[in-house]
Protein backbone atom coordinates (compact mmCIF):
# COMPACT_ATOMS: atom_id res chain seq x y z
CA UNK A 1 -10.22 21.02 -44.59
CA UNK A 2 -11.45 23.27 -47.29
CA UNK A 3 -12.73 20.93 -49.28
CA UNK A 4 -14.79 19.56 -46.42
CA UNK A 5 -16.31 22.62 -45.78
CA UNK A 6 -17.20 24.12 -48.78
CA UNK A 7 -19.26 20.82 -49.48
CA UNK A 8 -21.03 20.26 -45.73
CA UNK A 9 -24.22 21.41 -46.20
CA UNK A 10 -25.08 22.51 -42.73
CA UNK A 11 -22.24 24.50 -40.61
CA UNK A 12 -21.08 22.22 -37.89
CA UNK A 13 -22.06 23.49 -34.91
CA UNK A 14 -19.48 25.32 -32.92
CA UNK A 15 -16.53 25.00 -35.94
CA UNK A 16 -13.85 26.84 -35.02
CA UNK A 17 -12.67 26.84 -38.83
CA UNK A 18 -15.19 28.56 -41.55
CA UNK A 19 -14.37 28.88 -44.99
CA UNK A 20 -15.04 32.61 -46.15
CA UNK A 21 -14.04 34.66 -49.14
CA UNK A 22 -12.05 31.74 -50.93
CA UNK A 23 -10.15 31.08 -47.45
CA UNK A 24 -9.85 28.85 -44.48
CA UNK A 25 -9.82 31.16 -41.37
CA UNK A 26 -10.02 30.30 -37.44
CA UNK A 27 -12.59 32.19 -35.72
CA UNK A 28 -11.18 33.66 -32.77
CA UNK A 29 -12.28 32.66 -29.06
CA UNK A 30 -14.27 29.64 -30.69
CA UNK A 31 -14.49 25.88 -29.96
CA UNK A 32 -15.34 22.70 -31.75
CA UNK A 33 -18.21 21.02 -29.44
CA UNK A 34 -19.49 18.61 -31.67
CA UNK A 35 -17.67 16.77 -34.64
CA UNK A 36 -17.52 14.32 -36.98
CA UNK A 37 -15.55 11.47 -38.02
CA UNK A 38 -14.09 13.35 -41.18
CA UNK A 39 -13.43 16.81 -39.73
CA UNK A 40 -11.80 14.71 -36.72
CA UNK A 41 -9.17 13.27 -39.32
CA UNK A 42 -9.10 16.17 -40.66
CA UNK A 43 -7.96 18.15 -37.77
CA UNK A 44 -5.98 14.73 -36.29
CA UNK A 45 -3.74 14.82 -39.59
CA UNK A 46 -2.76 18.08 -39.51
CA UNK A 47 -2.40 19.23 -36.17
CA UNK A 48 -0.65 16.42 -34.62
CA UNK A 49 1.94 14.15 -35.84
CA UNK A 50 0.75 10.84 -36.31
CA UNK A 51 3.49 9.21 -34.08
CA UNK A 52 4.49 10.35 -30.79
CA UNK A 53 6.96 13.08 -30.87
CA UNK A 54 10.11 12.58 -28.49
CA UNK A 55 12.24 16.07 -27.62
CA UNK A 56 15.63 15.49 -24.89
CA UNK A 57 15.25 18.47 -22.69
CA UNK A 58 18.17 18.21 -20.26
CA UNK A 59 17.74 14.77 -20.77
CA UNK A 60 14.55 14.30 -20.02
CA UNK A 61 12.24 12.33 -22.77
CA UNK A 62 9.25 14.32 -23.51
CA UNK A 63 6.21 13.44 -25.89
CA UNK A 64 2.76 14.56 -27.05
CA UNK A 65 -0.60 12.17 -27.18
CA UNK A 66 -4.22 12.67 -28.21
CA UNK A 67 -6.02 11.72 -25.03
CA UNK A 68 -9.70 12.10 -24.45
CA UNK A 69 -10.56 13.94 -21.08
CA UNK A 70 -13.48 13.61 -18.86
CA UNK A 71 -14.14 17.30 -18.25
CA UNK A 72 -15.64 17.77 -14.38
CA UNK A 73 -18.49 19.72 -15.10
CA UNK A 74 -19.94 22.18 -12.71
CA UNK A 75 -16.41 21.96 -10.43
CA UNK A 76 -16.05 25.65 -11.69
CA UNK A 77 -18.73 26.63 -10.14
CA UNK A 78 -18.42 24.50 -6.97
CA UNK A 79 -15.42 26.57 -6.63
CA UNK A 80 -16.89 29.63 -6.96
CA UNK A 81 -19.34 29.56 -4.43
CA UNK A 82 -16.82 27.51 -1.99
CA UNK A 83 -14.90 30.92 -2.03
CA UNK A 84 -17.94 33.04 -1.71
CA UNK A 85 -18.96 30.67 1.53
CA UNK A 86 -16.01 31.96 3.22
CA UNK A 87 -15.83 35.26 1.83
CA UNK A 88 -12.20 34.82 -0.24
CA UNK A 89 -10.37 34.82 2.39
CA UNK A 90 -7.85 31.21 3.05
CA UNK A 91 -10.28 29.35 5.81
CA UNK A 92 -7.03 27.81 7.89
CA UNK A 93 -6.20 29.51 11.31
CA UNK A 94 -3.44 32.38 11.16
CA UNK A 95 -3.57 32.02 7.05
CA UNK A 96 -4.32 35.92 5.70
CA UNK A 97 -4.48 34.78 1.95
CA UNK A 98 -6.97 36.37 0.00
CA UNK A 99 -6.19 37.29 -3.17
CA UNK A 100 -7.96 35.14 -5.95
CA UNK A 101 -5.38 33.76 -7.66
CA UNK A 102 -3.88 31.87 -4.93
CA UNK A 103 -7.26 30.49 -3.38
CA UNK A 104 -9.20 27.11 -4.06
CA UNK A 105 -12.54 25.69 -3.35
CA UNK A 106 -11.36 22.47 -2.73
CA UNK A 107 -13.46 19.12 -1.69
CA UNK A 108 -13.24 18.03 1.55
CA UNK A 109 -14.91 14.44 0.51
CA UNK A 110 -13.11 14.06 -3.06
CA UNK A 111 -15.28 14.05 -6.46
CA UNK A 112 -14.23 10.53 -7.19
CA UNK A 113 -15.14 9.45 -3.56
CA UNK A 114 -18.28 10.70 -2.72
CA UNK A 115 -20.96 11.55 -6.08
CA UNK A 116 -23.60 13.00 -4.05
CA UNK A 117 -21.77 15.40 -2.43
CA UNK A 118 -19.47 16.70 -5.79
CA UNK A 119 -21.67 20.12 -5.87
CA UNK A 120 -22.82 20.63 -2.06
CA UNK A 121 -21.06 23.77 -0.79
CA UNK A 122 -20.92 22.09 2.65
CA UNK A 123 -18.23 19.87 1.15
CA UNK A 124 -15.93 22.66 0.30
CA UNK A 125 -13.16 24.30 2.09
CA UNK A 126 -11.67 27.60 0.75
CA UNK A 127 -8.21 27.18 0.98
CA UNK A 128 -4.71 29.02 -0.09
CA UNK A 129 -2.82 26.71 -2.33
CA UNK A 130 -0.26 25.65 0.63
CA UNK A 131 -2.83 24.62 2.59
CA UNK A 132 -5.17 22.84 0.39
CA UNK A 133 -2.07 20.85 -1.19
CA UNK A 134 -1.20 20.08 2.86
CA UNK A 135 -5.25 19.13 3.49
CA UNK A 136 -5.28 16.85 0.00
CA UNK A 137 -1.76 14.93 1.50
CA UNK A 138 -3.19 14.18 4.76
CA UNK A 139 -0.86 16.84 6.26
CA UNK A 140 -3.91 17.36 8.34
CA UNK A 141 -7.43 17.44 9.01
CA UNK A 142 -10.46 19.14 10.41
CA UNK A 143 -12.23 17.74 13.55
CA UNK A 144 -16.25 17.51 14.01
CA UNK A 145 -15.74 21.11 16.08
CA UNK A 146 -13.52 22.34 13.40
CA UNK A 147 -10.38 22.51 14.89
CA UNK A 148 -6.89 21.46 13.35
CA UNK A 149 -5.68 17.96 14.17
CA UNK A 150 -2.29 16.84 12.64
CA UNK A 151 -1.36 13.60 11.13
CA UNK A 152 1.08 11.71 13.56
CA UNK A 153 1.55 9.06 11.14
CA UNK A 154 3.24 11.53 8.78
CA UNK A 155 6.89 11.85 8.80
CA UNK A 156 7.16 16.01 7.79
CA UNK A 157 8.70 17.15 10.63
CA UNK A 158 11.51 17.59 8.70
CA UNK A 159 9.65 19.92 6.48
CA UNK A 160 10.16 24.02 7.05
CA UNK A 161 6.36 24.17 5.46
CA UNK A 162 4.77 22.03 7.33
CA UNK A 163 6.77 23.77 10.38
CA UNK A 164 5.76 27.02 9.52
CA UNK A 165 2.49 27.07 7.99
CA UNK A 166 0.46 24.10 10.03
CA UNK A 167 1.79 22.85 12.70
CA UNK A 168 1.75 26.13 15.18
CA UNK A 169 -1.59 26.00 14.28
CA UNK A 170 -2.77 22.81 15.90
CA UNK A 171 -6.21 22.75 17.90
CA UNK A 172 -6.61 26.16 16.61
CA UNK A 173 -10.16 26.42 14.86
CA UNK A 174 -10.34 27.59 11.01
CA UNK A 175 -12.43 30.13 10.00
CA UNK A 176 -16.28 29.22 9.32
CA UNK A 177 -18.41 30.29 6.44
CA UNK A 178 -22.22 30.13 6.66
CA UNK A 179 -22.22 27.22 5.26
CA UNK A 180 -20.55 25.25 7.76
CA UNK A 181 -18.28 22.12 6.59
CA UNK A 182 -20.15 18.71 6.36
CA UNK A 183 -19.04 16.44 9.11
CA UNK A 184 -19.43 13.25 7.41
CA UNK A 185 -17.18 14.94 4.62
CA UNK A 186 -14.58 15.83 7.57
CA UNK A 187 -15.17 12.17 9.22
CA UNK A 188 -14.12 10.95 5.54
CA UNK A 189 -10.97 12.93 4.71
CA UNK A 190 -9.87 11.73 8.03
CA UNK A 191 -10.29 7.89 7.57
CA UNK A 192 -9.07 8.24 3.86
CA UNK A 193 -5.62 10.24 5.60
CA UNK A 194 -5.63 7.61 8.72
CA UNK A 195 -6.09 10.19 11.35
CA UNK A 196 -7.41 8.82 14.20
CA UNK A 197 -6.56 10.88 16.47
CA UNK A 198 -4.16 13.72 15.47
CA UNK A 199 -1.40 15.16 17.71
């Protein structure tokens, strides 16, 4: 790694390794966005092993791999303004969740379904994490006048969550931003959950 830098000519851009006063040092809160072939070896060879790594934890097989991501981009600011809309505050009926750190601007139409509509605030919901986990299993859904419908073709009866946290809450209407949720995003999430017609 040394060697590579002392002899590149121009800095790469974004190197989170410099070499400075005869040593290799990491700069601190940095990131490598652009790189080449060599400093990719480079970094490949000595920060991960070059087979997989298998650990037993209570015997369970665990491993590391180099996988290349595809990084949503603007979803962090999607969810920004999703929670803005409805004023961070958990937009399901009865729900008083509003602190931050439990709160997501999730997609009503999801980013893989619908590409138009990935950054359109109208396809947002500001949910608490029960609830938007709940909304993304089909638990239920929003009708056109955006009221609550359950999923009958879900078997969570059983479930104390779904009990206590959706169910007394059927036909009840969520709270509305002012940006009001896209219908045709609603219409979706309720084909994609087969909810026809919720109980």
């Amino acid at each position: 790694m040394i060697s590579y830098l002392k002899n590149k000519k121009e800095r790469p851009l974004n190197c989170f390794f410099v070499y400075q006063a005869g040593r290799l040092q990491c700069l601190n809160g940095a990131y490598l966005s652009k790189i080449d072939s060599v400093l990719f070896s480079l970094i490949i060879e000595s920060k991960i092993p070059p087979k997989d790594k298998e650990v037993s934890i209570e015997n369970v097989l665990v491993n590391e791999k180099l996988r290349e991501v595809v990084q949503r981009r603007g979803q962090e600011k999607f969810s920004l303004k999703v929670k803005e809309n409805y004023n961070w505050h958990c937009c399901f009926p009865g729900c008083d969740i509003n602190d931050k750190n439990f709160l997501v601007g999730a997609h009503i139409d999801r980013w893989a379904d619908n590409v138009e509509k990935r950054g359109n605030i109208s396809n947002g919901l500001c949910l608490c994490c029960i609830h938007d986990r709940a909304f993304e299993l089909g638990y239920f859904s929003i009708d056109d006048e955006y009221k609550v419908i359950l999923n009958k073709g879900k078997d969570i009866n059983n479930s104390l969550l779904f009990q206590k946290s959706v169910k007394p809450f059927k036909n009840q209407m969520i709270k509305l931003g002012n940006i009001l949720p896209d219908i045709e995003s609603l219409q979706a999430h309720r084909l994609r959950n087969g909810i026809f017609g919720g109980y």
